[in-house]
C-alpha atoms as a PDB file:
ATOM      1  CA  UNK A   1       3.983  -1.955  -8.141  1.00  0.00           C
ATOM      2  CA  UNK A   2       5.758   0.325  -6.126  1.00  0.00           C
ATOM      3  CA  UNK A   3       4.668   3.950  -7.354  1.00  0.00           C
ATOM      4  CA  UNK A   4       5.814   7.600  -6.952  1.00  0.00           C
ATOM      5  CA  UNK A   5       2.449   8.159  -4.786  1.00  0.00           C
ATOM      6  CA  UNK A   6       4.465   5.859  -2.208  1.00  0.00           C
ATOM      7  CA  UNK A   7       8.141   6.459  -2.689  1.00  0.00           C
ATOM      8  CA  UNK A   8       7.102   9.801  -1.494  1.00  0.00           C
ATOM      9  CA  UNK A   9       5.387   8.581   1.450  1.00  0.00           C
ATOM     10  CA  UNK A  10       8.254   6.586   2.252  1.00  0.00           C
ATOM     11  CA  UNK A  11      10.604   9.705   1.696  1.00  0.00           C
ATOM     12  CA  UNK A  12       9.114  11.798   3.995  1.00  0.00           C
ATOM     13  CA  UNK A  13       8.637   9.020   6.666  1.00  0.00           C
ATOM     14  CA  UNK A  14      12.133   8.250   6.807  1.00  0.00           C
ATOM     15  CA  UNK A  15      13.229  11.731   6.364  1.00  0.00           C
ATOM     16  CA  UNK A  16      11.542  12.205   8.982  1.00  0.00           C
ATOM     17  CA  UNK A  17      12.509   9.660  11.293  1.00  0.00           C
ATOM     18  CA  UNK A  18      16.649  10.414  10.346  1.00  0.00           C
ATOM     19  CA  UNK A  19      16.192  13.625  12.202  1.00  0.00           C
ATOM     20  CA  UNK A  20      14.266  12.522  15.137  1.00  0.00           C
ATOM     21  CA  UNK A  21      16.429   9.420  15.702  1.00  0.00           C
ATOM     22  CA  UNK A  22      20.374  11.219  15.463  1.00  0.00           C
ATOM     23  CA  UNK A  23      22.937   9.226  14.695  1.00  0.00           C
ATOM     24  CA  UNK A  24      22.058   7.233  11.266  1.00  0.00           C
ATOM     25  CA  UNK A  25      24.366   7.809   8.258  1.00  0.00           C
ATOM     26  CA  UNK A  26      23.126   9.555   5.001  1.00  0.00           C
ATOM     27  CA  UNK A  27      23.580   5.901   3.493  1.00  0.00           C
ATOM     28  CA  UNK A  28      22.093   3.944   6.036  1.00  0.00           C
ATOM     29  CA  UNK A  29      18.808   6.107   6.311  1.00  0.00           C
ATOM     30  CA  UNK A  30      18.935   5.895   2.539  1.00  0.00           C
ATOM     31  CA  UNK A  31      19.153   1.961   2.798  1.00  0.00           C
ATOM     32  CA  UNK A  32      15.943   2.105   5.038  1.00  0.00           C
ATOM     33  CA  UNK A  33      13.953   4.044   2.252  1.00  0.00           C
ATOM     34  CA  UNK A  34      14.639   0.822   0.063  1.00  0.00           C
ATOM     35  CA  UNK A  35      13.865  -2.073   2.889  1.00  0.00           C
ATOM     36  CA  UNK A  36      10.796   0.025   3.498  1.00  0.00           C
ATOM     37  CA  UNK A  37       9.978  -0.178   0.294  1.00  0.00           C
ATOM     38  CA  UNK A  38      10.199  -3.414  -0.276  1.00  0.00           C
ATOM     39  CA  UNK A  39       8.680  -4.154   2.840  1.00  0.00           C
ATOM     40  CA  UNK A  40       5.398  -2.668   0.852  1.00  0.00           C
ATOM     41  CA  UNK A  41       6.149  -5.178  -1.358  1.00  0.00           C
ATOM     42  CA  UNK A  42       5.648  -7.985   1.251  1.00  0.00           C
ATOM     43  CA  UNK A  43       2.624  -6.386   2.055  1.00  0.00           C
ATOM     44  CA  UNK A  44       1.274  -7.035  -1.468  1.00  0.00           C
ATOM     45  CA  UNK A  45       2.256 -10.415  -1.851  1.00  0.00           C
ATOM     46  CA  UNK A  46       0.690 -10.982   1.971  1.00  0.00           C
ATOM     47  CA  UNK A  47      -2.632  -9.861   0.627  1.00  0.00           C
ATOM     48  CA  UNK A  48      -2.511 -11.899  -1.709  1.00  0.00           C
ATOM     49  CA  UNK A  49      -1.985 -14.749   0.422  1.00  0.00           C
ATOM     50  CA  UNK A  50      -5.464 -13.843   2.382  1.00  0.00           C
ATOM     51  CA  UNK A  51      -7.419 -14.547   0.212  1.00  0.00           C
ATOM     52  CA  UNK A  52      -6.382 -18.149  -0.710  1.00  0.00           C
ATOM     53  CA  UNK A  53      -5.973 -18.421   3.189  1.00  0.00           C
ATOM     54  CA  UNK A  54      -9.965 -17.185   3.674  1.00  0.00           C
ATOM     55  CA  UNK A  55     -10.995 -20.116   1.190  1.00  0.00           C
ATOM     56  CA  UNK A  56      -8.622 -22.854   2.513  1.00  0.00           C
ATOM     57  CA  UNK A  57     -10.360 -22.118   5.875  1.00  0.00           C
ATOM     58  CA  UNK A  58     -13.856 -22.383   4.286  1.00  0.00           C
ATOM     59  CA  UNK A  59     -12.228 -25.536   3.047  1.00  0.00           C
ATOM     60  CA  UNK A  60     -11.388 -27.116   6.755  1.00  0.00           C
ATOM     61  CA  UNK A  61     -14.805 -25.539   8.006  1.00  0.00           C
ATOM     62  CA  UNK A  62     -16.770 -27.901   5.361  1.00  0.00           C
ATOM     63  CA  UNK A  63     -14.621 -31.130   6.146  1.00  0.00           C
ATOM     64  CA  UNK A  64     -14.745 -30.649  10.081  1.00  0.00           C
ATOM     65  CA  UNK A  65     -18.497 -30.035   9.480  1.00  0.00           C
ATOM     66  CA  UNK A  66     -18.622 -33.654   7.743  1.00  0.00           C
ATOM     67  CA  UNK A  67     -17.136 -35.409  10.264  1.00  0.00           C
ATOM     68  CA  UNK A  68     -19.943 -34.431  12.955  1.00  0.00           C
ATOM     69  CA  UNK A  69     -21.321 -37.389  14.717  1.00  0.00           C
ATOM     70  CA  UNK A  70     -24.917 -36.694  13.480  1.00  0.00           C
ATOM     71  CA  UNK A  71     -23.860 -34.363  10.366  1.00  0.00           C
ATOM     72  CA  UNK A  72     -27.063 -32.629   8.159  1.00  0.00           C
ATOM     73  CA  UNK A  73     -27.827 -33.024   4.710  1.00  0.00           C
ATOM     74  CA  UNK A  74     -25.971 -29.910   4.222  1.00  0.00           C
ATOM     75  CA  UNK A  75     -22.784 -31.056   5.892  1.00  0.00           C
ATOM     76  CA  UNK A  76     -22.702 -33.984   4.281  1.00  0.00           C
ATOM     77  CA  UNK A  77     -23.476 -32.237   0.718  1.00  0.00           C
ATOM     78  CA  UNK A  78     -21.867 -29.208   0.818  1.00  0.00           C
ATOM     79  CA  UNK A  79     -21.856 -25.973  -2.164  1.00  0.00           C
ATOM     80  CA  UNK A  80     -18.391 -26.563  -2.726  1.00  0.00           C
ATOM     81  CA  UNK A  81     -17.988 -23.120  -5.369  1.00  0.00           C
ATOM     82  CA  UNK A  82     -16.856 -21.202  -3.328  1.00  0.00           C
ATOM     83  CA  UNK A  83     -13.883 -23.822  -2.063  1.00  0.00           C
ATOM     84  CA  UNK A  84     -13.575 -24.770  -5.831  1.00  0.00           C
ATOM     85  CA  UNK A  85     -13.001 -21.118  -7.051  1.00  0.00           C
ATOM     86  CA  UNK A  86     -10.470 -20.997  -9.824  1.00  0.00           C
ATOM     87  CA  UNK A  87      -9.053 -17.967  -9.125  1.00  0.00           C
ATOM     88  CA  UNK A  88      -8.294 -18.943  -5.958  1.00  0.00           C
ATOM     89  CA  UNK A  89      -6.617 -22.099  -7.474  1.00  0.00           C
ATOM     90  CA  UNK A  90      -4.437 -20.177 -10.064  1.00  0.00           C
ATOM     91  CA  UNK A  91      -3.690 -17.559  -7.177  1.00  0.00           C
ATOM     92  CA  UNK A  92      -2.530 -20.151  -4.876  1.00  0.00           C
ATOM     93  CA  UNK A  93      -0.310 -22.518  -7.456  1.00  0.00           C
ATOM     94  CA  UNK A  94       1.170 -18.869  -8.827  1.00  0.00           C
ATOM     95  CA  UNK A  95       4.982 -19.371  -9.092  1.00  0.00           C
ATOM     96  CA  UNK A  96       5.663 -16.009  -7.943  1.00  0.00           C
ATOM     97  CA  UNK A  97       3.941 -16.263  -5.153  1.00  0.00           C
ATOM     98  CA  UNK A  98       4.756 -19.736  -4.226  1.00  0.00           C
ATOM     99  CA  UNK A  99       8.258 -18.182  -4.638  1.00  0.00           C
ATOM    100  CA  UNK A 100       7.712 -15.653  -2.095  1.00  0.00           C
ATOM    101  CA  UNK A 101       6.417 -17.757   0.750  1.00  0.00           C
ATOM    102  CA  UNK A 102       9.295 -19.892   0.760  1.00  0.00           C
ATOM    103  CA  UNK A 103      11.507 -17.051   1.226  1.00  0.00           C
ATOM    104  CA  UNK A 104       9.469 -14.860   3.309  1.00  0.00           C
ATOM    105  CA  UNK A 105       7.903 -17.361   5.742  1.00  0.00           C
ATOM    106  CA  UNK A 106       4.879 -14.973   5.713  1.00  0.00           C
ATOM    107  CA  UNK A 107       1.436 -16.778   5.786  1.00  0.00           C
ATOM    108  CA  UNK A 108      -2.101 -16.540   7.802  1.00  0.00           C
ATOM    109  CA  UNK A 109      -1.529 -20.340   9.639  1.00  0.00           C
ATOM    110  CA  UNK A 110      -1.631 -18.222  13.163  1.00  0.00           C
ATOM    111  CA  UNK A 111      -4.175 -16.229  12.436  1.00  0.00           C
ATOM    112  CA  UNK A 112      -7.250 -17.943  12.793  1.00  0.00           C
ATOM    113  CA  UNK A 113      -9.565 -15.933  14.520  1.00  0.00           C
ATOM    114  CA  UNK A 114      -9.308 -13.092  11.689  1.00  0.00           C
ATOM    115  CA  UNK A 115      -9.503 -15.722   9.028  1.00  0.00           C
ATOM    116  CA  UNK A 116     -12.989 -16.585  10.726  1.00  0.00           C
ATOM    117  CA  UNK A 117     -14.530 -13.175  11.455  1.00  0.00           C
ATOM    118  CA  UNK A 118     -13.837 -12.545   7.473  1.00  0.00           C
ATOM    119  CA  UNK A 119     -15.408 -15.805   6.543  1.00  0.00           C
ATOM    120  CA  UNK A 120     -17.849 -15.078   8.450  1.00  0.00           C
ATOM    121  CA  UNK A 121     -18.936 -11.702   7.202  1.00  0.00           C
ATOM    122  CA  UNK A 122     -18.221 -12.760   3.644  1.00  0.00           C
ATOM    123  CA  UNK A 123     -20.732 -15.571   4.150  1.00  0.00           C
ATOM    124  CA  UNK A 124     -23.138 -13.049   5.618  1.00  0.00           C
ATOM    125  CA  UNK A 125     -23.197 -10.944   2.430  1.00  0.00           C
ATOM    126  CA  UNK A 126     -25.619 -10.695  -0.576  1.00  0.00           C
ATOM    127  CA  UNK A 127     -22.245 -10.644  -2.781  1.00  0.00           C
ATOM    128  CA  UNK A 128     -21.553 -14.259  -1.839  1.00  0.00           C
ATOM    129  CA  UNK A 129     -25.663 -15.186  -1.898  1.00  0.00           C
ATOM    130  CA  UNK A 130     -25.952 -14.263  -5.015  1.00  0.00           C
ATOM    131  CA  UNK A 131     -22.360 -16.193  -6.303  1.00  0.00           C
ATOM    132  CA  UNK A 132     -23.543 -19.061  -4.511  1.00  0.00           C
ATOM    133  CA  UNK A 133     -26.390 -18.897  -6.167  1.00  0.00           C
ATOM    134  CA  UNK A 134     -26.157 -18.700  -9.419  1.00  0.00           C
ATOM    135  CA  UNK A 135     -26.442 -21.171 -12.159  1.00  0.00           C
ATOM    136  CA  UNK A 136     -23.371 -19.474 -13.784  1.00  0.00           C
ATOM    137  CA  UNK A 137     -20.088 -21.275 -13.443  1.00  0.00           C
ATOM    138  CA  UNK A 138     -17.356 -19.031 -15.055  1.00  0.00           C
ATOM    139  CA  UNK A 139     -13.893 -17.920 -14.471  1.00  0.00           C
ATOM    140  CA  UNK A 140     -14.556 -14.243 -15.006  1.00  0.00           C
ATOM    141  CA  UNK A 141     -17.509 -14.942 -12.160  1.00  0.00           C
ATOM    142  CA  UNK A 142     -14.915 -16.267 -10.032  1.00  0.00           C
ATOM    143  CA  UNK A 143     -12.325 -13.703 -10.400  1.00  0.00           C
ATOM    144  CA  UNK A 144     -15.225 -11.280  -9.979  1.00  0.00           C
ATOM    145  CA  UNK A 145     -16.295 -12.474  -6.974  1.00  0.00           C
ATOM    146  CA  UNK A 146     -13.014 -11.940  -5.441  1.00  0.00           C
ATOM    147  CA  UNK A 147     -12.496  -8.234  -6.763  1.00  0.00           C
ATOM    148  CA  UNK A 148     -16.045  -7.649  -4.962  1.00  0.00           C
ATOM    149  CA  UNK A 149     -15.136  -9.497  -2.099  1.00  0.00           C
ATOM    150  CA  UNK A 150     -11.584  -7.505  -1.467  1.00  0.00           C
ATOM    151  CA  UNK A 151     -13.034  -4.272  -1.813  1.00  0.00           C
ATOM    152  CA  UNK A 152     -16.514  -5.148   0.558  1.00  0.00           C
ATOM    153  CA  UNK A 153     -14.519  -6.375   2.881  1.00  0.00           C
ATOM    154  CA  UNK A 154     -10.642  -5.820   3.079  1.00  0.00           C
ATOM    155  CA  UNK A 155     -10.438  -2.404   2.451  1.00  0.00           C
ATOM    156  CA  UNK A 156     -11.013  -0.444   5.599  1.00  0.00           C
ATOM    157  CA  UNK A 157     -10.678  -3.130   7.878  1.00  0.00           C
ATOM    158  CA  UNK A 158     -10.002  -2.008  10.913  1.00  0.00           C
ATOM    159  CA  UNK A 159      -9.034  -5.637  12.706  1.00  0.00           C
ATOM    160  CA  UNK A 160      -7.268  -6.359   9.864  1.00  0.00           C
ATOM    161  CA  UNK A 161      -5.269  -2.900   9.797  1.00  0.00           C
ATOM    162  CA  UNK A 162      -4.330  -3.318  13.491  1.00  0.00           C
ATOM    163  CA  UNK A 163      -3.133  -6.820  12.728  1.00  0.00           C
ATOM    164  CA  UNK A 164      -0.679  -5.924   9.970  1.00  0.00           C
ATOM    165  CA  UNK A 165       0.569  -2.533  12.025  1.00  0.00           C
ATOM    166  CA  UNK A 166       1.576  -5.468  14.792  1.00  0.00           C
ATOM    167  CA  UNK A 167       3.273  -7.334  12.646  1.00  0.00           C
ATOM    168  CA  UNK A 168       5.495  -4.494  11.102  1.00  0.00           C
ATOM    169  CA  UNK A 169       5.737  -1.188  11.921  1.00  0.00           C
ATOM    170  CA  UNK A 170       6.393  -0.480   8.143  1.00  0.00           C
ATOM    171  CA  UNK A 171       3.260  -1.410   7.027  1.00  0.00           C
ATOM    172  CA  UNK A 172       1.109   1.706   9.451  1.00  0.00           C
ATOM    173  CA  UNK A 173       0.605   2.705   6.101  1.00  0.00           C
ATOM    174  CA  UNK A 174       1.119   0.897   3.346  1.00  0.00           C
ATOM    175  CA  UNK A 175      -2.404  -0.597   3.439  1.00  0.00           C
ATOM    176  CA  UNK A 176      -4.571   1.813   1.891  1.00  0.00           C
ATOM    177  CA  UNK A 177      -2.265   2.049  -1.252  1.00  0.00           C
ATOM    178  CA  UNK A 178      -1.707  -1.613  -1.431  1.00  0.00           C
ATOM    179  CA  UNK A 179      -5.044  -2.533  -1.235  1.00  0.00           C
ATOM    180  CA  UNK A 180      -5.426  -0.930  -4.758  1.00  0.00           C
ATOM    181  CA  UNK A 181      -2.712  -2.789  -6.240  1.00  0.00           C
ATOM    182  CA  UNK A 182      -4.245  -6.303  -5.182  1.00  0.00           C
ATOM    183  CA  UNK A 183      -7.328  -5.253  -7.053  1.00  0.00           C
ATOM    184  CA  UNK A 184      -5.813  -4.091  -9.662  1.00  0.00           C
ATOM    185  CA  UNK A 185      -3.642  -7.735  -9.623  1.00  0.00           C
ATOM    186  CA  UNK A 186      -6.863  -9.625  -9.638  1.00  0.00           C
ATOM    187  CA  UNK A 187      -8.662  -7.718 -12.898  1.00  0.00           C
ATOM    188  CA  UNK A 188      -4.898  -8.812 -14.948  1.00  0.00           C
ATOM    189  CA  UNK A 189      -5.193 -12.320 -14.398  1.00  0.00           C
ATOM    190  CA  UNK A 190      -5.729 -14.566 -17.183  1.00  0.00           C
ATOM    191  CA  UNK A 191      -6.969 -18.192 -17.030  1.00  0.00           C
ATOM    192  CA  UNK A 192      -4.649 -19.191 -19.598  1.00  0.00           C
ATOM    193  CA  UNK A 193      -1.674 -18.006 -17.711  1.00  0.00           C
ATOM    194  CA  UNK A 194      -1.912 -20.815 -15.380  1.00  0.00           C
ATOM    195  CA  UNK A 195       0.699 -20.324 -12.346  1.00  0.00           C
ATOM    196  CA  UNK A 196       2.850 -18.183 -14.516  1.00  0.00           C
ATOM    197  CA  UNK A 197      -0.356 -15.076 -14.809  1.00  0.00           C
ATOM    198  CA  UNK A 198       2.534 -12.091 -13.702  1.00  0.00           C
ATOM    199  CA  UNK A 199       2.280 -10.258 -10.526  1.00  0.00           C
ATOM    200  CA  UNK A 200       3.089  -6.846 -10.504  1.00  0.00           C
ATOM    201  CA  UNK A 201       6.801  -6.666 -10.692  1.00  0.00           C
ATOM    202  CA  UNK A 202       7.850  -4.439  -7.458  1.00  0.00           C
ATOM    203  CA  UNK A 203       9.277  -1.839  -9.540  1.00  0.00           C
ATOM    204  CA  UNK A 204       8.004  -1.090 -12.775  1.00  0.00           C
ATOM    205  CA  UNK A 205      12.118   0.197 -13.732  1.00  0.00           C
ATOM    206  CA  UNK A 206      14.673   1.718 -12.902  1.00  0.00           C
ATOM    207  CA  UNK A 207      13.827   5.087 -13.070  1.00  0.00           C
ATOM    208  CA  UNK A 208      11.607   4.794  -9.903  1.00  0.00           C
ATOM    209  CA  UNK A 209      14.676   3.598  -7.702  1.00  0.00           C
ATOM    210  CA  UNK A 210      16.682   6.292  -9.446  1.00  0.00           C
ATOM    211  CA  UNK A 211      13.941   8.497  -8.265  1.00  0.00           C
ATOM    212  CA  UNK A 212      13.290   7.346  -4.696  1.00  0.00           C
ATOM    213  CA  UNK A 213      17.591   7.664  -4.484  1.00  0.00           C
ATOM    214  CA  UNK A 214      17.947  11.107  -5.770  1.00  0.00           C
ATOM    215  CA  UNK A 215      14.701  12.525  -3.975  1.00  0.00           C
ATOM    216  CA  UNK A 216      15.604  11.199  -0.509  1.00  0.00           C
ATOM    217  CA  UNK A 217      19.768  12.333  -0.992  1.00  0.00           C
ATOM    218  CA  UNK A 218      19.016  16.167  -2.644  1.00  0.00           C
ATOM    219  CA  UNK A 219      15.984  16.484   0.267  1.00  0.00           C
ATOM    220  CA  UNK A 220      19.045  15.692   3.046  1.00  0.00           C
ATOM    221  CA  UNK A 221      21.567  17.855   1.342  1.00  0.00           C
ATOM    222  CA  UNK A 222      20.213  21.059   0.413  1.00  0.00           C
ATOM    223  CA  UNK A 223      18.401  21.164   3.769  1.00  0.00           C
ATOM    224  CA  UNK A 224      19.932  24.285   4.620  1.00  0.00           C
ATOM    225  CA  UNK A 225      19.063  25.922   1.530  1.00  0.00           C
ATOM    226  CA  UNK A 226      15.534  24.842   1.538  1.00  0.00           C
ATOM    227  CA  UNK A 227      14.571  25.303   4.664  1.00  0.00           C
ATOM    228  CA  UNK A 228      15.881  28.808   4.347  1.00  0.00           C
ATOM    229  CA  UNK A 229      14.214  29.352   1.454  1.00  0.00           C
ATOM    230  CA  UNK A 230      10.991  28.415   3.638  1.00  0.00           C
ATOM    231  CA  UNK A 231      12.009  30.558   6.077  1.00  0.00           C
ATOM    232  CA  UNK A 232      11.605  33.719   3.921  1.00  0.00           C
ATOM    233  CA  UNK A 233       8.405  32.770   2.601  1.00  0.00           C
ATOM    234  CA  UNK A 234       6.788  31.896   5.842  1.00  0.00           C
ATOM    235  CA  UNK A 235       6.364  35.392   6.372  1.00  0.00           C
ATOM    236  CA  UNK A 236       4.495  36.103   9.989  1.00  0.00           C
ATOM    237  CA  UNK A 237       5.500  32.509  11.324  1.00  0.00           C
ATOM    238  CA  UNK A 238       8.215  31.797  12.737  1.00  0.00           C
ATOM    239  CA  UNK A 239       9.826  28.385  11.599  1.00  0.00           C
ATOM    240  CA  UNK A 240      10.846  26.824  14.990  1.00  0.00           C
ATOM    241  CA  UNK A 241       6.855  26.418  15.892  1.00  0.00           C
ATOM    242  CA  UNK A 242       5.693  24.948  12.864  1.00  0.00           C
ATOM    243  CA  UNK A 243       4.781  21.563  13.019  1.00  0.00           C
ATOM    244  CA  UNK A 244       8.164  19.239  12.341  1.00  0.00           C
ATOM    245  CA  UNK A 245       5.774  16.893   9.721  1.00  0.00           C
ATOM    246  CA  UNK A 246       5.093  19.907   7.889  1.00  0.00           C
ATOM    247  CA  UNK A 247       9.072  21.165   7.572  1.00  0.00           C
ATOM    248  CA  UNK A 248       9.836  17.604   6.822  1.00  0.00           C
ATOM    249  CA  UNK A 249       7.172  17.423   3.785  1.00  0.00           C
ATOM    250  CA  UNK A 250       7.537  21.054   2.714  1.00  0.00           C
ATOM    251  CA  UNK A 251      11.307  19.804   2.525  1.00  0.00           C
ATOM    252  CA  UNK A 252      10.651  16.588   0.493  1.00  0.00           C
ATOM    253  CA  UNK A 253       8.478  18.866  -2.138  1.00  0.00           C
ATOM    254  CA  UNK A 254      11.236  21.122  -2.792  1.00  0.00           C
ATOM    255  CA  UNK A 255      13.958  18.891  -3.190  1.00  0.00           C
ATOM    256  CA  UNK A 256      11.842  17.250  -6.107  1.00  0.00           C
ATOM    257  CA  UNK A 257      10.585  20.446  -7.382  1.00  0.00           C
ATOM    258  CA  UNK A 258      14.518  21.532  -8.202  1.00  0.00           C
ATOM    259  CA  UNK A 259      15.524  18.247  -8.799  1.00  0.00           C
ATOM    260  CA  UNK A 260      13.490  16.518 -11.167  1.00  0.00           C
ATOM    261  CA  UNK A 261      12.641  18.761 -14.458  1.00  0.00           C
ATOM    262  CA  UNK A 262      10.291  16.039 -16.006  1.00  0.00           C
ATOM    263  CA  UNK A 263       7.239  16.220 -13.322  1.00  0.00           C
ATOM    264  CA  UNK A 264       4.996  19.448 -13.505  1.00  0.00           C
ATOM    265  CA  UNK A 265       4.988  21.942 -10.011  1.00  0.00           C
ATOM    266  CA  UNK A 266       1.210  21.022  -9.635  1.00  0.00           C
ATOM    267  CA  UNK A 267       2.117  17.280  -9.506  1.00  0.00           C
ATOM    268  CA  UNK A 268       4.322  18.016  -6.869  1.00  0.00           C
ATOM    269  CA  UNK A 269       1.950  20.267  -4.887  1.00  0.00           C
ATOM    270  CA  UNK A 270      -0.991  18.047  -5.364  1.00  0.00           C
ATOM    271  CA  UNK A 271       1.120  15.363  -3.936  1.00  0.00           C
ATOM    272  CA  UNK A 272       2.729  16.660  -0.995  1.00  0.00           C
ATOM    273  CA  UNK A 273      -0.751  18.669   0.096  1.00  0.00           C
ATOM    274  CA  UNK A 274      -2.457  14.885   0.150  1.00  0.00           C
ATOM    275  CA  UNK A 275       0.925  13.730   2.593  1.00  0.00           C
ATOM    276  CA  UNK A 276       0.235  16.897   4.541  1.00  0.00           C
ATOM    277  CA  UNK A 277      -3.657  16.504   5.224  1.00  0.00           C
ATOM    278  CA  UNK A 278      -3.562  12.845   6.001  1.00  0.00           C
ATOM    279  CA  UNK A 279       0.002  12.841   7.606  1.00  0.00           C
ATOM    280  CA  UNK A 280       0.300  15.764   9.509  1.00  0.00           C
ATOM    281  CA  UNK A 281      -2.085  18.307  11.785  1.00  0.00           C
ATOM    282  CA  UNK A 282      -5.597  19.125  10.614  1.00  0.00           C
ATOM    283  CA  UNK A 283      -4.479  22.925   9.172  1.00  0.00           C
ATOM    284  CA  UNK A 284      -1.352  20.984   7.234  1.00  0.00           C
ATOM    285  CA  UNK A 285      -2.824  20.845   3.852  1.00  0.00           C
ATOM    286  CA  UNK A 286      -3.864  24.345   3.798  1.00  0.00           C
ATOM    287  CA  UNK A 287      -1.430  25.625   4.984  1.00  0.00           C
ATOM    288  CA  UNK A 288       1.754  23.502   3.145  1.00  0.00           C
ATOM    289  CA  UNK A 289      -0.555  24.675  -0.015  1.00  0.00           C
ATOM    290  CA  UNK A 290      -0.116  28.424   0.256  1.00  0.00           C
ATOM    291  CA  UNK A 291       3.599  27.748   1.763  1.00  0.00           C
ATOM    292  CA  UNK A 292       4.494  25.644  -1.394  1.00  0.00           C
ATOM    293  CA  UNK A 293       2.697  27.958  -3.548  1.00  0.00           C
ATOM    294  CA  UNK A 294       4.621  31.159  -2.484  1.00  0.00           C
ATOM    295  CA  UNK A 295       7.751  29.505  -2.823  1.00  0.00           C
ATOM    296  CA  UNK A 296       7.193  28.461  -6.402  1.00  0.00           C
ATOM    297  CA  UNK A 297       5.982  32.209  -7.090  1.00  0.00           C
ATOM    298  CA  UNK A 298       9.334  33.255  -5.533  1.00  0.00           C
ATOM    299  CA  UNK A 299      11.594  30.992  -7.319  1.00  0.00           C
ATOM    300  CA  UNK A 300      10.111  32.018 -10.570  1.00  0.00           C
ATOM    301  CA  UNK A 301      10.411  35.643 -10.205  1.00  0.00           C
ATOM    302  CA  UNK A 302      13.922  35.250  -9.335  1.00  0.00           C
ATOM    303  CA  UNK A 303      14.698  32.919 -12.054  1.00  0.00           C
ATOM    304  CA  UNK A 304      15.543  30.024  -9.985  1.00  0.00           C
ATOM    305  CA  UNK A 305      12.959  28.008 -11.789  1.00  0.00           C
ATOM    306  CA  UNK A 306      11.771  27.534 -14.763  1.00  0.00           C
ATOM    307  CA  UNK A 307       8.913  25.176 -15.359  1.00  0.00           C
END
């Protein structure tokens, strides 16, 4: 699950953080690039948890309703589909994830009022109506339901955003990136998989934590070298009034650019141009562009690099 798009994040974050907070070893800052990592990780299997939280609240909602001194026909005869979804079922007996909130202690019990404002907007919407609904009774429809659901209303949450930032200041953001994954998590499962249906394993292998390692290590050691290297190609500005971010990211980029032979220069640039635009000040992009740009001309001519 965790990708390259987001050990590069993390990277730069921490990268960043190690020279504005002094004092924290090479292998310490190095250890936080892996917690906050896996803290991502959390994040996934949290989201996961929502949504079997959302429906075990429609769940209490329906009984409390029943138990009304002078209940309606409806309370008394509930649509129980969306309670009885079987996604949700297989999500929530998933030994994986079962596994996780035993260890992590994470869940949504405190979090009621969210749980209802979501329930309450998913109720709203034409995308439950129409499940509702329908004569159709289907897995697939289930699971479907859900993957509409996430994307209508999880992604770009704002409540929901602030809620997670509060609860851990390594998931600012994560969100946006995880939120993909969980989608992606729902389309894989299988009915037949029962409670064993995978999750996405948190690394896909080794080569990403070999990756994250040597990316975050070469960017701290060859800082001299780098940043000088920036330095001559910054041409009319002068590199003590640039933002810090940009330094930081323009760092990052170069340290994989000589380090890793297997991923193209326009990977690189794409990436770190994205980190710069949404991470940094409003000229960042543009300008870590034509900064990265020049020093990959540079290198070339002087046969420092050669792909």
């Amino acid at each position: 699950m965790i990708n390259r798009v987001l050990i590069r994040l993390k990277v730069v974050q921490i990268l960043y953080a190690y020279y504005k907070n002094s004092g924290k070893s090479l292998k310490a800052a190095e250890d936080e690039v892996f917690f906050s990592l896996s803290k991502a990780y959390d994040l996934y299997n949290h989201m996961l948890q929502l949504m079997v939280a959302v429906t075990h609240y429609e769940a209490d909602r329906i009984s409390f309703l029943s138990m009304k001194v002078r209940p309606s026909e409806s309370d008394m005869n509930p649509n129980l589909k969306f309670v009885n979804n079987r996604f949700i079922a297989q999500l929530q007996e998933n030994v994986q994830l079962v596994k996780f909130a035993e260890k992590s202690k994470l869940n949504w019990v405190d979090h009621s009022d969210i749980l209802r404002r979501l329930l309450d907007n998913i109720v709203s919407s034409d995308t439950y109506k129409e499940y509702m609904a329908s004569e159709v009774s289907s897995y697939e429809e289930d699971k479907e339901l859900w993957r509409k659901l996430y994307k209508q209303f999880i992604f770009d949450n704002e409540e929901l955003d602030s809620l997670l930032e509060e609860q851990s200041l390594y998931w600012n953001d994560d969100k946006t990136i995880i939120d993909t994954f969980v989608v992606k998590t729902i389309k894989r499962f299988e009915e037949e998989n029962g409670a064993f249906q995978p999750l996405l394993p948190e690394y896909k292998d080794n080569a990403d934590m070999e990756f994250a390692s040597k990316l975050f290590k070469n960017a701290v050691v060859n800082a001299e070298e780098y940043r000088e290297v920036m330095s001559l190609n910054s041409k009319n500005w002068d590199m003590n009034r640039l933002a810090f971010m940009d330094v930081v990211i323009m760092q990052v980029a170069m340290a994989e650019i000589m380090s890793f032979d297997d991923i193209p220069v326009s990977v690189t640039l794409n990436e770190y141009v994205e980190i710069a635009k949404h991470y940094s000040t409003a000229k960042s992009g543009s300008f870590v562009n034509g900064m990265l740009d020049s020093i990959v001309k540079n290198l070339r001519q002087n046969g420092k690099l050669d792909k």
